[in-house]
Protein backbone atom coordinates (compact mmCIF):
# COMPACT_ATOMS: atom_id res chain seq x y z
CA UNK A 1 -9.81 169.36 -48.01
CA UNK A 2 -10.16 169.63 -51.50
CA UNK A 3 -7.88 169.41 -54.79
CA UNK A 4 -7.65 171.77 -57.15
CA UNK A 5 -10.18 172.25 -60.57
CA UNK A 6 -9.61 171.32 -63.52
CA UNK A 7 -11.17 173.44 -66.81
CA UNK A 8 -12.51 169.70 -68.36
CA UNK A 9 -13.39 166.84 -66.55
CA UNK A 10 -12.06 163.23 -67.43
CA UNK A 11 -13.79 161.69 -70.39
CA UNK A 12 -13.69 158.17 -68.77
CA UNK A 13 -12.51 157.18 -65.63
CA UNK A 14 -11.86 153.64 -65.17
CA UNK A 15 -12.32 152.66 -61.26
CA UNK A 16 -9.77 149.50 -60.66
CA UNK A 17 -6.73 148.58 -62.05
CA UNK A 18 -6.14 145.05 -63.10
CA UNK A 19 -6.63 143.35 -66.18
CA UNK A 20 -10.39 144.45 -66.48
CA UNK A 21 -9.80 147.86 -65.97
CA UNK A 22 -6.56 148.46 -67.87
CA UNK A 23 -7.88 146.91 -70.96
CA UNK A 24 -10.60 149.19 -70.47
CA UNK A 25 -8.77 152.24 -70.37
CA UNK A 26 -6.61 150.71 -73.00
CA UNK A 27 -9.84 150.18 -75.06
CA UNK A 28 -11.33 154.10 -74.17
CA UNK A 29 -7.60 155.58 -74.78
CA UNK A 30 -7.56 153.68 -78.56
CA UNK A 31 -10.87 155.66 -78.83
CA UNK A 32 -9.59 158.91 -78.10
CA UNK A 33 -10.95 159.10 -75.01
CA UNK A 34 -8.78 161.49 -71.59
CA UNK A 35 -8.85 158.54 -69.54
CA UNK A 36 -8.00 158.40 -65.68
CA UNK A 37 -7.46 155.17 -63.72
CA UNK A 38 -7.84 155.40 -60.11
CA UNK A 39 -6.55 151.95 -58.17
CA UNK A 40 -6.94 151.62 -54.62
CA UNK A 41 -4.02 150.01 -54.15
CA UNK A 42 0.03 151.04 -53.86
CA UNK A 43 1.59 150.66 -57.13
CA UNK A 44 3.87 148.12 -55.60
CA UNK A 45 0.45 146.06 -54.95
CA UNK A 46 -1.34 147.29 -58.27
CA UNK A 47 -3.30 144.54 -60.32
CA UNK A 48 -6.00 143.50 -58.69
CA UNK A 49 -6.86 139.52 -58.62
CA UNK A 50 -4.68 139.77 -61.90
CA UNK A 51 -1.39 140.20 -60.41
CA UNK A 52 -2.02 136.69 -58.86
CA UNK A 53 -3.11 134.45 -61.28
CA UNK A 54 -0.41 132.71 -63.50
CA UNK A 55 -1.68 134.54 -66.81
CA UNK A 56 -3.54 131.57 -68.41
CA UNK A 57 -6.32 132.32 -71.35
CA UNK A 58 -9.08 129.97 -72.20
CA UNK A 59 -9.62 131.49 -76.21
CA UNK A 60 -10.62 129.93 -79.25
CA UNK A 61 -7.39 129.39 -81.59
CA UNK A 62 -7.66 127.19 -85.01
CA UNK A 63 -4.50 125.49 -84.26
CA UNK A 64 -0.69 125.20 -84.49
CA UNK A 65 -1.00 128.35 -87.34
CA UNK A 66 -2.43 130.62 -84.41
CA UNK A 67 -0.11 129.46 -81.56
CA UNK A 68 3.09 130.18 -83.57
CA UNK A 69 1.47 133.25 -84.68
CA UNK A 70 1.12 134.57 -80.91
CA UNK A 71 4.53 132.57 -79.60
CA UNK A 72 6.50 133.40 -82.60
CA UNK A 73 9.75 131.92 -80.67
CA UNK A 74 8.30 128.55 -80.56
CA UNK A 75 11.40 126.26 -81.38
CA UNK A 76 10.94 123.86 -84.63
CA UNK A 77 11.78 121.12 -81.96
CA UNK A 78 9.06 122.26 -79.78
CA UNK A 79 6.15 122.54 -82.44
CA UNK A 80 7.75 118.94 -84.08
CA UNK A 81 7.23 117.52 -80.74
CA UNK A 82 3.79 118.87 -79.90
CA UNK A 83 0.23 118.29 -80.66
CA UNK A 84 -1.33 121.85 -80.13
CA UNK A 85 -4.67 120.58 -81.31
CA UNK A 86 -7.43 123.32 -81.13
CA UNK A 87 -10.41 124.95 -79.69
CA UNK A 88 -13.30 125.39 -81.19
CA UNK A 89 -16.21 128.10 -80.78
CA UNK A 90 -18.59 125.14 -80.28
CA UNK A 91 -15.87 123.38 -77.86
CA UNK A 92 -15.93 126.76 -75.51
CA UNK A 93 -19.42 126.74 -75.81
CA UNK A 94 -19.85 123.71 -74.74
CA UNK A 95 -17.49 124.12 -71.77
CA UNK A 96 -19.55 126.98 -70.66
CA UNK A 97 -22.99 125.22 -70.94
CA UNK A 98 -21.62 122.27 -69.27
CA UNK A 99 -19.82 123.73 -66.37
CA UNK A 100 -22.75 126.22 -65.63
CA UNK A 101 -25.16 124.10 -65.56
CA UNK A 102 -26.62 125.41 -68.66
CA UNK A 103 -27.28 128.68 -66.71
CA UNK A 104 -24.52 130.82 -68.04
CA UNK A 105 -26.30 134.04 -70.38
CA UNK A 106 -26.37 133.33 -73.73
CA UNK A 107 -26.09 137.01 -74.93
CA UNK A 108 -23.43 137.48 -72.54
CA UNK A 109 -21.48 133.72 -73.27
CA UNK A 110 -21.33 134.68 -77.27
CA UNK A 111 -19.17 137.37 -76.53
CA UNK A 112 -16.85 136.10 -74.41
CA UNK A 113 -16.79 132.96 -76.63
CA UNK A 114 -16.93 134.73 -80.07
CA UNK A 115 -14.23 137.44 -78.79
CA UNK A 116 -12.02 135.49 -77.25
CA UNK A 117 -9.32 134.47 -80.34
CA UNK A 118 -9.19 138.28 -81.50
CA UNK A 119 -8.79 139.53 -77.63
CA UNK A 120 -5.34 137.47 -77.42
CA UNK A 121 -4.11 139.16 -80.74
CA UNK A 122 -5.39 142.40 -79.12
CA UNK A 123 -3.58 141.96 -76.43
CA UNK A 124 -0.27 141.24 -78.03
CA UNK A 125 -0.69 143.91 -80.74
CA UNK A 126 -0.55 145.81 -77.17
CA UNK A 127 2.69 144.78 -75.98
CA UNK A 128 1.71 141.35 -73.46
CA UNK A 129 3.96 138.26 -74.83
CA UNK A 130 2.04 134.77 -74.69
CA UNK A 131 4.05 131.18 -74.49
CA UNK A 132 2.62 127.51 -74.72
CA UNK A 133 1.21 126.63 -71.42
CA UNK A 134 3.86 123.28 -71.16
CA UNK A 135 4.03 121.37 -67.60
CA UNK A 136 0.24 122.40 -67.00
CA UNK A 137 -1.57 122.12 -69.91
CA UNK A 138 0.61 119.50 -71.59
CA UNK A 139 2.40 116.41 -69.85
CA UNK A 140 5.16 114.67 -71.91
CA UNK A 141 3.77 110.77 -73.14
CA UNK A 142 6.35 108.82 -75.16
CA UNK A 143 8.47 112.05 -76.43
CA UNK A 144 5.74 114.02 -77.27
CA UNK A 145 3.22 116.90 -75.69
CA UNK A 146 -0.20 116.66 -76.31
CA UNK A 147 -2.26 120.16 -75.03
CA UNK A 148 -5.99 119.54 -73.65
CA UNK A 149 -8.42 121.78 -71.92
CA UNK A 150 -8.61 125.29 -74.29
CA UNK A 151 -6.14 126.72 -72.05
CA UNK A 152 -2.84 126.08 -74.23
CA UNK A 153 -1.47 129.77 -74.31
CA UNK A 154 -0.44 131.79 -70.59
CA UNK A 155 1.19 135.22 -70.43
CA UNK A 156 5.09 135.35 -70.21
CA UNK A 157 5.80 135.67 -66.77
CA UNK A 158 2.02 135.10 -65.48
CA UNK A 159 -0.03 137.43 -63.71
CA UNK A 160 2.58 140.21 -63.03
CA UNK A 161 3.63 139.98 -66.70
CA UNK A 162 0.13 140.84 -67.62
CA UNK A 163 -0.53 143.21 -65.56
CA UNK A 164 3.12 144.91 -66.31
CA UNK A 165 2.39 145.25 -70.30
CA UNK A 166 -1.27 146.35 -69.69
CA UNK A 167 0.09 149.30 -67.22
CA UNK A 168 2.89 150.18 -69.91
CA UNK A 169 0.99 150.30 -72.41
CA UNK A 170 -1.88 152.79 -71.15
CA UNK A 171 0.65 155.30 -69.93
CA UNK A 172 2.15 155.37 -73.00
CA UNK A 173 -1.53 156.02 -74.91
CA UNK A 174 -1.36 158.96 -72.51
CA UNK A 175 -3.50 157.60 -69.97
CA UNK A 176 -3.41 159.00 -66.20
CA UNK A 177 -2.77 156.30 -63.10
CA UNK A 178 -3.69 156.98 -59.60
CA UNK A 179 -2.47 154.92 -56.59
CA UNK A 180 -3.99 154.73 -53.46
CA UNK A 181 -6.89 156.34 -54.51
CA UNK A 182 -10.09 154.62 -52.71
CA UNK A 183 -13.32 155.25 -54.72
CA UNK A 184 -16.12 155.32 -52.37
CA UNK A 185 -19.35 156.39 -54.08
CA UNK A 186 -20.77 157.54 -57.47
CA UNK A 187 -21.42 160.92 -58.09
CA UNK A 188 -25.71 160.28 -59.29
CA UNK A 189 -28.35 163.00 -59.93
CA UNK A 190 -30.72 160.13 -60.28
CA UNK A 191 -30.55 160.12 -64.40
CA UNK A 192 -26.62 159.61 -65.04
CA UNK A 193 -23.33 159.05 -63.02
CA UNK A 194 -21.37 161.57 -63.74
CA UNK A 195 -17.97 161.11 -61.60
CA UNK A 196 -17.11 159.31 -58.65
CA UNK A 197 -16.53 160.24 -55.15
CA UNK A 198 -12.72 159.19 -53.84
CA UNK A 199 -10.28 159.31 -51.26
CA UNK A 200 -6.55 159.96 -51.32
CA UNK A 201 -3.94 161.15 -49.21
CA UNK A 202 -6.76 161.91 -46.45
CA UNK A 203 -8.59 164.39 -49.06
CA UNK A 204 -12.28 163.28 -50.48
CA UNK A 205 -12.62 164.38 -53.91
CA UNK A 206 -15.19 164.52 -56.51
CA UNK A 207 -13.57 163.66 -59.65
CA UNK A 208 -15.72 164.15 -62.62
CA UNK A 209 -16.25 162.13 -66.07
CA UNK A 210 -18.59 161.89 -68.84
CA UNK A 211 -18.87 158.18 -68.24
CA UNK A 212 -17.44 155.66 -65.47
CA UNK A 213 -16.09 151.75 -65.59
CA UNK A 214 -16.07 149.95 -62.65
CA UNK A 215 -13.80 147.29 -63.18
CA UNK A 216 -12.64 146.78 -59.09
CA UNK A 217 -13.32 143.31 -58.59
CA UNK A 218 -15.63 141.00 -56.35
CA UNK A 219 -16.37 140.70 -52.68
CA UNK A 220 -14.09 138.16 -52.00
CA UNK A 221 -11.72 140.16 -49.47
CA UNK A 222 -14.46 141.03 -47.24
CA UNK A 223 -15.39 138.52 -44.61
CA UNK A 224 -18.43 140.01 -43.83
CA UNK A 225 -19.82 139.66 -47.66
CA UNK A 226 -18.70 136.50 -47.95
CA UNK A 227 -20.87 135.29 -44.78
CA UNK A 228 -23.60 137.64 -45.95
CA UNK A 229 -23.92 136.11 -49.80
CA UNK A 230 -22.03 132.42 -49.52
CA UNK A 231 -22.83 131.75 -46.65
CA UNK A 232 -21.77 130.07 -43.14
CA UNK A 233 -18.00 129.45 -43.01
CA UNK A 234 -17.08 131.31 -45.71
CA UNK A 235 -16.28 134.09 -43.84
CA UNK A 236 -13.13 131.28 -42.63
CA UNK A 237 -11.64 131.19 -46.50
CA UNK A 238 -8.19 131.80 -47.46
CA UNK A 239 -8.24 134.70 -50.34
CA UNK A 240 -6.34 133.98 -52.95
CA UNK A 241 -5.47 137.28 -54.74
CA UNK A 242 -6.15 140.92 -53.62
CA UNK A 243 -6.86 142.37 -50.35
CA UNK A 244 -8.44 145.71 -51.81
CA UNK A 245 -11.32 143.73 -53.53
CA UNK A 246 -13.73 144.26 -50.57
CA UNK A 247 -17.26 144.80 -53.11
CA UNK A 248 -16.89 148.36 -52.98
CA UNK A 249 -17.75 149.08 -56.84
CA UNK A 250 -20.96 146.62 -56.33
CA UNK A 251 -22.22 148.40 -53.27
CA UNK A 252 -21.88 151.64 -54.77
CA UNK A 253 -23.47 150.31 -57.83
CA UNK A 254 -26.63 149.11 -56.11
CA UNK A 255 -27.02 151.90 -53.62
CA UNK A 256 -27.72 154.15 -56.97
CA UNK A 257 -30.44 151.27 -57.96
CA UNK A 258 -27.97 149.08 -60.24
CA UNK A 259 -29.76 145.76 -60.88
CA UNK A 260 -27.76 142.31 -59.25
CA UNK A 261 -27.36 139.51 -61.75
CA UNK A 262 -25.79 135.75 -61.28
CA UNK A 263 -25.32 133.37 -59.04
CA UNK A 264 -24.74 135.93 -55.65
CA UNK A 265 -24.31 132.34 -53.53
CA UNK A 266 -21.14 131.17 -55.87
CA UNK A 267 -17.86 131.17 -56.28
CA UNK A 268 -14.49 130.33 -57.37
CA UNK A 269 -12.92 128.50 -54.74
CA UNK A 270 -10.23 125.64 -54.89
CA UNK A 271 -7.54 123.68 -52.43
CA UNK A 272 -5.16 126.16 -51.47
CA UNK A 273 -2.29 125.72 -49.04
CA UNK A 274 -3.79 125.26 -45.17
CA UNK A 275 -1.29 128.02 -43.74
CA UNK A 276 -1.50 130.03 -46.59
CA UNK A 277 -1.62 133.96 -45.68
CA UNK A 278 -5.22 135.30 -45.38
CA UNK A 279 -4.57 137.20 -48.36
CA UNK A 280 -2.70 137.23 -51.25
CA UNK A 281 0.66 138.02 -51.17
CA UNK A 282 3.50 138.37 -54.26
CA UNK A 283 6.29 136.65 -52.49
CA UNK A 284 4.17 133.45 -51.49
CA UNK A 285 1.07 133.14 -53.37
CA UNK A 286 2.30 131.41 -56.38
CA UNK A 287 3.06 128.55 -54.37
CA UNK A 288 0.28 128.40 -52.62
CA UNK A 289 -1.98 126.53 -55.39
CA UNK A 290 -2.63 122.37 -55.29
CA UNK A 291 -4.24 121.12 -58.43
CA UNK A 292 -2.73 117.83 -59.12
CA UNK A 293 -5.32 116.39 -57.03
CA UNK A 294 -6.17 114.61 -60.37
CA UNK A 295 -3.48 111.86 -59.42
CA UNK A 296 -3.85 110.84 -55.90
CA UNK A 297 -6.85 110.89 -53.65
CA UNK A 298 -8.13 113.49 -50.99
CA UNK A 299 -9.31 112.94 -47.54
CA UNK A 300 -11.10 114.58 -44.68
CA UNK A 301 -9.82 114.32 -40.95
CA UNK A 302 -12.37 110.71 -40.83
CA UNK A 303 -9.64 109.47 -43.63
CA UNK A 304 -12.75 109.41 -46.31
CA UNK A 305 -12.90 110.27 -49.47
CA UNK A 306 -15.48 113.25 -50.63
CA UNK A 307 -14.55 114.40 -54.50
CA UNK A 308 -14.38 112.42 -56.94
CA UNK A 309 -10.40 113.15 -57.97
CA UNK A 310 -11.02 112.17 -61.21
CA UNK A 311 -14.47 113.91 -62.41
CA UNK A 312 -12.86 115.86 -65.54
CA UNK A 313 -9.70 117.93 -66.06
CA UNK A 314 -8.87 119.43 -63.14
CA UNK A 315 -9.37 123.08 -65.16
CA UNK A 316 -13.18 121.73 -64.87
CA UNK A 317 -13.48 121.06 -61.41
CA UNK A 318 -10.91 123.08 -59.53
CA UNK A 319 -13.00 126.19 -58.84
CA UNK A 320 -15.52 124.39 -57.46
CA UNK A 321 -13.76 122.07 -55.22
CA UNK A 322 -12.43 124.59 -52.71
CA UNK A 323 -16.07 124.80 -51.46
CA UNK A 324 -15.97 121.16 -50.51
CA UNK A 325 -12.85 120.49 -48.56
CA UNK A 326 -14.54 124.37 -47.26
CA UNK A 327 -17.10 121.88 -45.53
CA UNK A 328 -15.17 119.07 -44.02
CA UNK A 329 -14.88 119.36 -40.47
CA UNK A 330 -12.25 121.95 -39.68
CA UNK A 331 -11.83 123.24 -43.12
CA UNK A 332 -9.26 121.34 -44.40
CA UNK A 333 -8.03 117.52 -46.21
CA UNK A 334 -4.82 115.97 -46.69
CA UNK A 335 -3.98 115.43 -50.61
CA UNK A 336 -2.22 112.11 -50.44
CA UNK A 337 0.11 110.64 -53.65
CA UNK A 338 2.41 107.79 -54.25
CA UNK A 339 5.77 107.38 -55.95
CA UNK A 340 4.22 106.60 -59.48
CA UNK A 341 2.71 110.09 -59.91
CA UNK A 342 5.18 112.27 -58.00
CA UNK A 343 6.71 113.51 -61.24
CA UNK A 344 3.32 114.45 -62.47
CA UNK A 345 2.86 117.04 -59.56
CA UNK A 346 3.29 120.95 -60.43
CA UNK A 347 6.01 123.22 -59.28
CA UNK A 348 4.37 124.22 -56.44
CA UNK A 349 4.09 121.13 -54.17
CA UNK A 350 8.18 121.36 -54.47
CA UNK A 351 8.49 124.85 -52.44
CA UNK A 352 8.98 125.59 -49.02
CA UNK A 353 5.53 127.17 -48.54
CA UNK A 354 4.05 123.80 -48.19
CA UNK A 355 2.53 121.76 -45.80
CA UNK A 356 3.66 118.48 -46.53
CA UNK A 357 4.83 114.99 -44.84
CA UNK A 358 7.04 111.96 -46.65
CA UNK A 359 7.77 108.86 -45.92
CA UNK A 360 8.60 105.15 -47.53
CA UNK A 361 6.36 103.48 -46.24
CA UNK A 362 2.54 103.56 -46.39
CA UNK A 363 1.95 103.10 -42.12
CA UNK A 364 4.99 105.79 -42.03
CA UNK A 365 2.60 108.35 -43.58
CA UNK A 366 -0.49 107.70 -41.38
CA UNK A 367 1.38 107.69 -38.92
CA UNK A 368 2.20 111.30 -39.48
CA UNK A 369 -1.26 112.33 -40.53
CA UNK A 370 -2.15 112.46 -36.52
CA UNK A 371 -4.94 114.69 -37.13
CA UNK A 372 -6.44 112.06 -39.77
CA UNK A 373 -8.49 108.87 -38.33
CA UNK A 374 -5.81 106.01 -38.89
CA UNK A 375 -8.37 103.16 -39.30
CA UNK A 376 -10.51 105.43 -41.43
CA UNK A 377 -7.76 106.01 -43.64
CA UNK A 378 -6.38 102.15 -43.89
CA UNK A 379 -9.72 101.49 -44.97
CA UNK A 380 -10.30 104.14 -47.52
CA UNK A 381 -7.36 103.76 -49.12
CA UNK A 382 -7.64 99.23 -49.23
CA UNK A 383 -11.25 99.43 -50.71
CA UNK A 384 -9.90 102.35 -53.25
CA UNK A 385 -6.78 100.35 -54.49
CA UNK A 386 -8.89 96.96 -54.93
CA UNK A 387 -11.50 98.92 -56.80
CA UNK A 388 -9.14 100.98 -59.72
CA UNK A 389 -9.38 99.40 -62.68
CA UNK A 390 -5.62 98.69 -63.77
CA UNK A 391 -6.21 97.04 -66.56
CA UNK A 392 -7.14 100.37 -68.09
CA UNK A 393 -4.21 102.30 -69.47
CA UNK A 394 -2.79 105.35 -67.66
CA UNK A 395 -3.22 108.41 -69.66
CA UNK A 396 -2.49 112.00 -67.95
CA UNK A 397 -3.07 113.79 -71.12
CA UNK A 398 -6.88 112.28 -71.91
CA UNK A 399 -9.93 111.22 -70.00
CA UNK A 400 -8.57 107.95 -69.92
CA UNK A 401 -11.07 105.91 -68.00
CA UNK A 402 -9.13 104.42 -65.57
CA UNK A 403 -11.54 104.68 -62.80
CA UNK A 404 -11.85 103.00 -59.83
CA UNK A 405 -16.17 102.13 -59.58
CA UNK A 406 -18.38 100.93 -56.75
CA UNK A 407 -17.15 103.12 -54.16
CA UNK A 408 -19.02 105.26 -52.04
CA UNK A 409 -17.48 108.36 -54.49
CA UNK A 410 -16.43 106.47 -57.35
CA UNK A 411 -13.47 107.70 -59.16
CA UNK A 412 -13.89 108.25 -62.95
CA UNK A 413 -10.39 108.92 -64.55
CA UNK A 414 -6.71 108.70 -63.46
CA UNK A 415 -7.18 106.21 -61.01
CA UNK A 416 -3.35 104.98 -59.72
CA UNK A 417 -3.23 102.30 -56.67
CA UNK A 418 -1.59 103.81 -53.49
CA UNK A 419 0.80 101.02 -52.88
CA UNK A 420 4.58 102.45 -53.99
CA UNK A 421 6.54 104.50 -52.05
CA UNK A 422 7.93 106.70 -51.13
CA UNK A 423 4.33 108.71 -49.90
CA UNK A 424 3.52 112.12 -49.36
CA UNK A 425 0.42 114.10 -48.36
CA UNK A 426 -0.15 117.76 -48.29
CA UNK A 427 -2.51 119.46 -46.65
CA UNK A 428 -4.94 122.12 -48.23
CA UNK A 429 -8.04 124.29 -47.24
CA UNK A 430 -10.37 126.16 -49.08
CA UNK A 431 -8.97 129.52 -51.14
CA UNK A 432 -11.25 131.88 -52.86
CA UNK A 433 -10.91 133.55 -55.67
CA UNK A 434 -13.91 135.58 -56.89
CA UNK A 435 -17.76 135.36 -55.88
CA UNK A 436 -20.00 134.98 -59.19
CA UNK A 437 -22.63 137.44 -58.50
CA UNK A 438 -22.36 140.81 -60.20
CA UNK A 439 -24.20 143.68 -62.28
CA UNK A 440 -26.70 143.38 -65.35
CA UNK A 441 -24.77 144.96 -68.33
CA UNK A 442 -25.94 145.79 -71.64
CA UNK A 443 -24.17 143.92 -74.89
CA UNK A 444 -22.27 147.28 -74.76
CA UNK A 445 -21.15 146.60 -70.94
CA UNK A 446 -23.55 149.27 -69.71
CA UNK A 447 -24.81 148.52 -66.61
CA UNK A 448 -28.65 148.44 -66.34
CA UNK A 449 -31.16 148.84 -63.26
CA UNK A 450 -33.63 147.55 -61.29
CA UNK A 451 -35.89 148.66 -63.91
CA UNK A 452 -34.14 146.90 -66.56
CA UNK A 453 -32.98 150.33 -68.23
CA UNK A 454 -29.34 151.41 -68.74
CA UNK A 455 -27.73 153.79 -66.37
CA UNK A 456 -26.58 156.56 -68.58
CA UNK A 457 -22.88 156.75 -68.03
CA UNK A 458 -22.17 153.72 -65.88
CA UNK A 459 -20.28 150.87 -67.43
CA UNK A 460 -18.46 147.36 -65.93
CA UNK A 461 -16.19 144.97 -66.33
CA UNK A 462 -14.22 141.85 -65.34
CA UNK A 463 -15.34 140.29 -61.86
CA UNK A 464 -18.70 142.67 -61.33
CA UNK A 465 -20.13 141.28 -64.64
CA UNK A 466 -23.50 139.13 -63.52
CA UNK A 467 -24.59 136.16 -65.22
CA UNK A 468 -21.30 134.50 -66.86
CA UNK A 469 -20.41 131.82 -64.54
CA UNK A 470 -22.41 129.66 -61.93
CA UNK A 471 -21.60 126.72 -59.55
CA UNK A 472 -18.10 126.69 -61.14
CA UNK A 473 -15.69 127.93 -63.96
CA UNK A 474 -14.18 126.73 -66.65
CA UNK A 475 -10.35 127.69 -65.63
CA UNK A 476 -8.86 130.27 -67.07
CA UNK A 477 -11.85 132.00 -68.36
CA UNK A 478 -11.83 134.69 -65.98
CA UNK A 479 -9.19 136.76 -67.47
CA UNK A 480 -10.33 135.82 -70.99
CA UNK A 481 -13.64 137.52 -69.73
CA UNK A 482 -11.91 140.55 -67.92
CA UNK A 483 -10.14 141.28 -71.05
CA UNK A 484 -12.68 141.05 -73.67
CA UNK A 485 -15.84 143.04 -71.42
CA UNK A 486 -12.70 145.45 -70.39
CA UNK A 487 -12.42 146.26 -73.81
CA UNK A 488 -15.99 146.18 -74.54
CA UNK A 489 -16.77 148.35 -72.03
CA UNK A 490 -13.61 150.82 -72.36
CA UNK A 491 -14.94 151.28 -76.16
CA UNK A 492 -18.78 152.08 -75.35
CA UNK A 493 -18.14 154.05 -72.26
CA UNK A 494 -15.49 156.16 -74.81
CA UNK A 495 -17.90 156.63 -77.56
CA UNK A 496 -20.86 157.61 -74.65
CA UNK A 497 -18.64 160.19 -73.56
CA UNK A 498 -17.81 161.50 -76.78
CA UNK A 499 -21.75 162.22 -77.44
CA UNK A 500 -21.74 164.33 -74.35
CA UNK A 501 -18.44 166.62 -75.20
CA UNK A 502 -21.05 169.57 -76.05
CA UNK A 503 -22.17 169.54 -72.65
CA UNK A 504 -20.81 171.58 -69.70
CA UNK A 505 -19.64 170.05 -66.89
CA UNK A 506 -17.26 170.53 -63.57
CA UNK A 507 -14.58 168.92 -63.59
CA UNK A 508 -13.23 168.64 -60.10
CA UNK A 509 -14.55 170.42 -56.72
């Protein structure tokens, strides 16, 4: 079966439809371009990964003069009562050196880093409404909020905010939205893509364009990947956002020659809910998340400690966590907290979808934990409260210092004894997010091949771009990165399209 032809074909078709790929189309539509975005998804599970994060950006901002410019209903109490501090280019540099072991690509880092203020004002000027990133970026100390970690601004109501604005806002710069539409293949001659190959409703079609984005994610929602490039177990992992992000746009990149790039063994991966559903899902997923880790201690099923807690800010060492309680026996640990840091724990350890026990007493709680080793656990958590340093002030909003050294995983900040009640423990298993192998682009988001030259008319974004991020992730950089390569490549893959408008083409067979 085939659909009917069209007199023109599509200048850019974007392939995907989350952040990446509608700031793409939102970038090629600015220039003019006929744009089509074809999502494999229903609309009613459109987004991508996007629709489940909780809309944080790590950016660059100069201070309190750019956060009120982006939340212009900050209160006067609220910006009294705050220190917004700032970001620096050098401070996300930094961050991205440090975290990726100094692997991250330069060419590649500058423009994430370098774009990342003016995408936020991008995206507002295109309808998506920031707020201050209070309660996770920003604990209250003696009246007043201090913000740490670049990640001070998150989208007005998260993920499925985002992802809302971005999809108004292309339809109303005229571009066209397809649901359910599976791309399966690129349409190559072996000089230049010039369409993809899809399937909807049953029908394959060949849907022709004088340039392509693939913005459709990672591997992450395909077992068999995940066992094939991360490794043994993996194929076991909770996945945290999409179900439709099964590596289709990379396979179809490389069977045409494209040229792999980054760290195809890494991911994102963090503690995530043990009975969490095996993929994402709208009505549960937000609650699903445990990162207050920070302020209590984690334990295998032998009742030891393996993480240091306390290593950085937990936007520093979250995505790389996941892959460690991924490798304690039966996948999974027990968080465990006392009464003196309860208040500091997010929203989420307060919902139903948790697995959770409580008690007042300290034996009450072991007792519980019947799948933990009791004596292991009475000793881990003795030698850990003799070793934290009290005399060392308490300070969730700084690397304080209040370690707890000369274990056999020491603990560097946020160190609290577990000796108050009442108790609780929740248990958590590995969740992924996104795998960190992708494509080689071009500075213009073109992607190049195995030969190291540019595929005429092939572009990507967001998740499939190689070479950002290894061993782990500085949080919240992922959509800072879908959105500014997004536009990047929505802008390039516009003006290559507009150099081929002389040129005949089909349009769709």
């Amino acid at each position: 079966m085939t659909c009917a032809d069209l007199t023109e074909p599509y200048d850019v078709v974007i392939v995907g439809g989350g952040n990446a790929a509608l700031c793409a189309a939102i970038s090629a539509a600015d220039e003019g371009a006929h744009v089509l975005v074809l999502e494999r998804a229903p609309k009613e599970e459109r987004g991508g990964n996007s629709t489940f994060t909780d809309g944080k950006f790590r950016a660059v901002y100069n201070g309190v003069e750019d956060v009120t410019a982006l939340v212009p209903d900050l209160t006067e109490s609220e910006i009294a009562t705050t220190d917004f501090g700032a970001y620096s280019e050098a401070d996300f540099f930094d961050d991205m050196a440090r975290i990726t072991q100094y692997r991250t690509d330069p060419d590649l880092c500058e423009i994430l880093v370098r774009n990342s203020r003016d995408i936020l004002f991008w995206l507002k000027d295109h309808g998506v409404r920031f707020m201050a990133n209070y309660g996770r970026q920003a604990y209250r100390v003696d009246g007043r909020f201090k913000f740490w970690g670049g990640t001070t601004l998150v989208v007005a109501a998260g993920g499925p905010g985002l992802v809302d604005a971005l999809y108004a806002r292309a339809e109303k710069l005229g571009v066209e939205i397809r649901y359910e539409t599976w791309v399966r293949d690129l349409i190559y001659d072996q000089h230049s893509v010039s369409g993809v190959v899809a399937v909807s409703g049953g029908a394959t079609q060949r849907i022709y364009a004088r340039a392509v984005v693939l913005a459709c994610g990672s591997f992450e929602a395909s077992a068999e990947m995940r066992a094939k490039y991360l490794g043994p177990g993996w194929d076991l992992a909770k996945v945290r956002g999409s179900r439709f992000n099964t590596g289709d746009g990379l396979e179809m990149a490389l069977r045409i020659g494209a040229q792999p790039r980054g760290h195809w063994s890494g991911c994102h991966a963090t503690a995530w809910e043990r009975y969490a559903s095996d993929f994402g899902d709208m009505a549960q997923t937000p609650h699903y998340q445990r990162h207050s880790y920070t302020f209590g201690i984690v334990v295998n099923s032998a009742g030891q400690r393996f993480i240091d807690e306390g290593a950085d800010f937990r936007n520093y060492t979250y995505a790389k966590y996941g892959k460690e309680v991924l490798k304690q026996p039966g996948q999974v640990a027990w968080q465990i907290y006392d009464s003196k840091v309860l208040h500091l724990l997010t929203d989420e350890y307060r919902t139903r979808f948790v697995t959770k026990v409580r008690s007042d007493t300290l034996e009450g709680l072991i007792a519980q934990l019947d799948e933990v080793d009791p004596e292991g656990l009475r000793r881990t958590i003795a030698e850990f409260n003799a070793a934290v340093q009290t005399e060392v002030p308490f300070d969730p909003n700084s690397s304080d210092g209040r370690g707890a050294p000369g274990l056999p995983v020491p603990r560097t900040n946020w160190a609290n004894t577990i000796d108050t009640g009442p108790f609780e423990a929740y248990a958590v298993t590995c969740g992924i997010t996104f795998a960190f192998g992708g494509l080689h682009i071009t500075n213009e988001g073109q992607v190049v091949d195995t030969a190291h030259r540019p595929i005429p008319g092939l572009f990507a974004a967001g998740e499939m771009v190689g070479g950002l991020f290894y061993f782990n992730y500085p949080g919240a950089s992922g959509l800072t990165s879908g959105a500014v390569f997004g536009r990047l490549a929505g802008k390039h893959a516009a003006r290559a399209a507009r150099s081929l408008v002389t040129q005949p083409a089909t349009a769709i067979s």
